[in-house]
Structures are given as C-alpha cells and as structure tokens.
Protein backbone atom coordinates (compact mmCIF):
# COMPACT_ATOMS: atom_id res chain seq x y z
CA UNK A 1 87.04 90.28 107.46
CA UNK A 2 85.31 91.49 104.22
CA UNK A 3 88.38 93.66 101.84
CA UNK A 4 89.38 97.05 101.78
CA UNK A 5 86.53 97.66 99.20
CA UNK A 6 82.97 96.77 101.03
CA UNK A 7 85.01 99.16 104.49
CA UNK A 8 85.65 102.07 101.78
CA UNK A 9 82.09 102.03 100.68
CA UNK A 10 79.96 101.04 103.54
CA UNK A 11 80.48 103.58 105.77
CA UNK A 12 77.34 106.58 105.28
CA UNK A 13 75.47 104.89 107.85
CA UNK A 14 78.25 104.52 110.55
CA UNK A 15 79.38 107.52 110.17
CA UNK A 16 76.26 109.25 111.75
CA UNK A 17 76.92 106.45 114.29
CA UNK A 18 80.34 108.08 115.23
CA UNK A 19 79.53 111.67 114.58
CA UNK A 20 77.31 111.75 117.43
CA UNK A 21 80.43 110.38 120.08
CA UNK A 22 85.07 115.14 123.24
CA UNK A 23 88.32 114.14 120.74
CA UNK A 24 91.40 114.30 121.82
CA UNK A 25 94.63 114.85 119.93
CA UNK A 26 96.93 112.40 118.13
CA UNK A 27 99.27 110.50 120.83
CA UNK A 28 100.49 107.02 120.37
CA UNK A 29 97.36 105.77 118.12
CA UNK A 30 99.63 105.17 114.57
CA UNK A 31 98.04 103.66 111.44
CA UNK A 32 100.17 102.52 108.55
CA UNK A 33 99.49 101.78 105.51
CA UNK A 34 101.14 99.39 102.81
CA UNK A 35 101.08 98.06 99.56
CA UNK A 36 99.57 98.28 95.91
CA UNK A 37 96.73 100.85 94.49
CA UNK A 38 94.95 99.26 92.98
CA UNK A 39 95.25 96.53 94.35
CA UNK A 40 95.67 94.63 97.58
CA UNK A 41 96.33 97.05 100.39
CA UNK A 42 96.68 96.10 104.24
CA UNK A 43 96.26 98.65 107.12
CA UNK A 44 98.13 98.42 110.75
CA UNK A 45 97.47 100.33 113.89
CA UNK A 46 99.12 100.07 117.31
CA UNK A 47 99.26 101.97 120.76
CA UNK A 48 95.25 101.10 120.61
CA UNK A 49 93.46 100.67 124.11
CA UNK A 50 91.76 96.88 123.43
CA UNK A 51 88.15 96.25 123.32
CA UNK A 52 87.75 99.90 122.50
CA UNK A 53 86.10 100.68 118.85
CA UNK A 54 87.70 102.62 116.24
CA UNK A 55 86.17 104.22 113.16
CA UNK A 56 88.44 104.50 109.61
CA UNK A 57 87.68 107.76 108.10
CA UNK A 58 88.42 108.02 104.55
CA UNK A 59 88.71 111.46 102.84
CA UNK A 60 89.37 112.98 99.59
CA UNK A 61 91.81 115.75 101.04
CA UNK A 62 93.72 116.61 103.82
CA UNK A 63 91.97 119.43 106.10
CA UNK A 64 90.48 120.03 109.26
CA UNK A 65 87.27 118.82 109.43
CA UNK A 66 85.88 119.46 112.90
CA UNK A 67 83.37 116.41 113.96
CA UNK A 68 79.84 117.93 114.96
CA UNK A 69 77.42 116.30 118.07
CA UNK A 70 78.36 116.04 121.74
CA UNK A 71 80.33 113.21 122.46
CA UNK A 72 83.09 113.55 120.37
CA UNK A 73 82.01 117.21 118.97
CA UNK A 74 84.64 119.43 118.57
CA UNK A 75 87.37 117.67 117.84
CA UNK A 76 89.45 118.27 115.03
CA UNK A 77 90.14 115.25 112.17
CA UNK A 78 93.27 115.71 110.01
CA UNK A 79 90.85 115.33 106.81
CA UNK A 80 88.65 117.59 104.70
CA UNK A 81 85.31 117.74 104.09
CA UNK A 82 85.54 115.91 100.44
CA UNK A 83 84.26 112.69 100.57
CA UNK A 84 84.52 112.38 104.35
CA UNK A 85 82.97 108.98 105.67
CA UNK A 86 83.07 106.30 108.44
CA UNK A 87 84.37 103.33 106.02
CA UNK A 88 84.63 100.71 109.14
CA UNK A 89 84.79 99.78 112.96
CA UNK A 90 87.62 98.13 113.92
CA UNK A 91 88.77 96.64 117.17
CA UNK A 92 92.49 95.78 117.95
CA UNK A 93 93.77 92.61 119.37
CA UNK A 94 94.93 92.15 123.59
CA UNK A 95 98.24 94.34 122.47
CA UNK A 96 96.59 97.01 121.27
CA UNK A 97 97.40 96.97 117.65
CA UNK A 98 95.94 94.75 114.14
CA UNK A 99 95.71 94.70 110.96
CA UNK A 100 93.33 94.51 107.82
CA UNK A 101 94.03 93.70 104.26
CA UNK A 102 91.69 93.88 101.24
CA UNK A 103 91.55 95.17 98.00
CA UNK A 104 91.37 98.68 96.60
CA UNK A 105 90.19 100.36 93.42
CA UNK A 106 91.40 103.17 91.32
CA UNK A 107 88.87 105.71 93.42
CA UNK A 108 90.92 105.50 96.52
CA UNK A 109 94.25 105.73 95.23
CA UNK A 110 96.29 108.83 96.57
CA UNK A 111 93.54 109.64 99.03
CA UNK A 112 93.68 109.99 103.14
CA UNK A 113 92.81 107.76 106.08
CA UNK A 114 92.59 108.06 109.98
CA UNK A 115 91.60 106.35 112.80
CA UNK A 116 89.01 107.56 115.66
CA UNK A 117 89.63 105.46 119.32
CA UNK A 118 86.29 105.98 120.69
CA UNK A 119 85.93 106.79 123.85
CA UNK A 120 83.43 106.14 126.99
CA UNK A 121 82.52 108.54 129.22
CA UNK A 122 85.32 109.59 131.40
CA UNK A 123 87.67 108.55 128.83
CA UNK A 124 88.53 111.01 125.64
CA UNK A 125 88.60 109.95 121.98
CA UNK A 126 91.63 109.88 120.38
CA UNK A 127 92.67 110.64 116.43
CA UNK A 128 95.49 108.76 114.66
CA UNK A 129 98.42 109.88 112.28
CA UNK A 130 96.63 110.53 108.71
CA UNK A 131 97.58 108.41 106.38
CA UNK A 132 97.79 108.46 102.39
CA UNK A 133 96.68 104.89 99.83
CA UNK A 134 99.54 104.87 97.38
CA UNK A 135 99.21 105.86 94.49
C-alpha cells in the first residue's frame, strides 16, 4: 500500500465519490493513530464489518461538517469544513480491523482524521472516533 502521503493528497476525486453515499453515529468503528509527525505514522481500525469500504477523511479542524447527497446525506462528521477531503478507501481484513503505515509531512501534523464504513442499501453508514496526527 502506497504511504500516508499519496492517501493524504489523493483524495479530491474520491471524495465526490463518497459524498454522494444515510450516516449513522459512532459505535464500535475505532481508528487509532500512532507514531512520529513528520515522519512515519501507522493508522489502525477495528469493530469494521469486512468487505465493506471505508473512506479516511482528513480535516484541518474539528467541527461538524454535515455530508451533502442522498445516500449518506445528512450525517454528521466530527470534522470541519477546512481542508475536508476523502484521502483513501480502505478495506479491513476477515476480523474486521487493519492497519496502514506511511509517511507524513509537516502539513498534516496536529490535524484530524475519521473513518466513514460505507454502507449498502438496507445497511447505514457508520463514522469512527476522530482522531488527531501528533504533533
């Protein structure tokens, strides 16, 4: 998997991808985040449903930035507006949980992530814990 830097900048484009997906509220969907800004930084998430998609959000500032479009339209992120974007798709392992690692730069440091489980219809999507990159 391609590092922490190509997901935090590749994202404009997925974003209006996932935009266009009812939300619901954070349950057992937790993202972690550890190590070194700048530098090498890995992400963890468990209590994921497998083979579902997720989309990282990255954000400048906490908030409550509500996502627009019908699918999941309405719902409520725990991130601002300020440099709000889609920076990957992930997809957990059979246990519901994974990981990433990659590198990050000085532009990322002490900001905010957050995962999206897509849904399908019938089943809601579903935000994760924010997150902040060390500092």
């Amino acid at each position: 998997m391609r590092g922490l830097r190509g997901i935090l900048s590749a994202g404009a484009a997925i974003m209006a991808l996932t935009i266009a997906m009812p939300l619901a509220s954070a349950g057992d969907l937790t993202l972690e985040v550890s190590g070194d800004c700048p530098g090498q930084l890995t992400l963890r998430w468990s209590g994921a449903e497998p083979s579902r998609p997720m989309a990282l959000f990255f954000s400048r500032e906490l908030g409550a930035f509500r996502l627009p479009g019908s699918y999941c339209g309405g719902t409520y992120l725990g991130l601002g507006s300020s440099g709000l974007r889609v920076v990957g798709i992930l997809r957990s392992g059979s246990e519901g949980s994974g990981s990433v690692s990659g590198q990050s730069g000085d532009p990322e440091c002490g900001r905010y992530l957050q995962l999206l489980l897509v849904g399908s219809p019938g089943m809601p999507c579903v935000t994760s814990n924010v997150v902040q990159i060390p500092e």
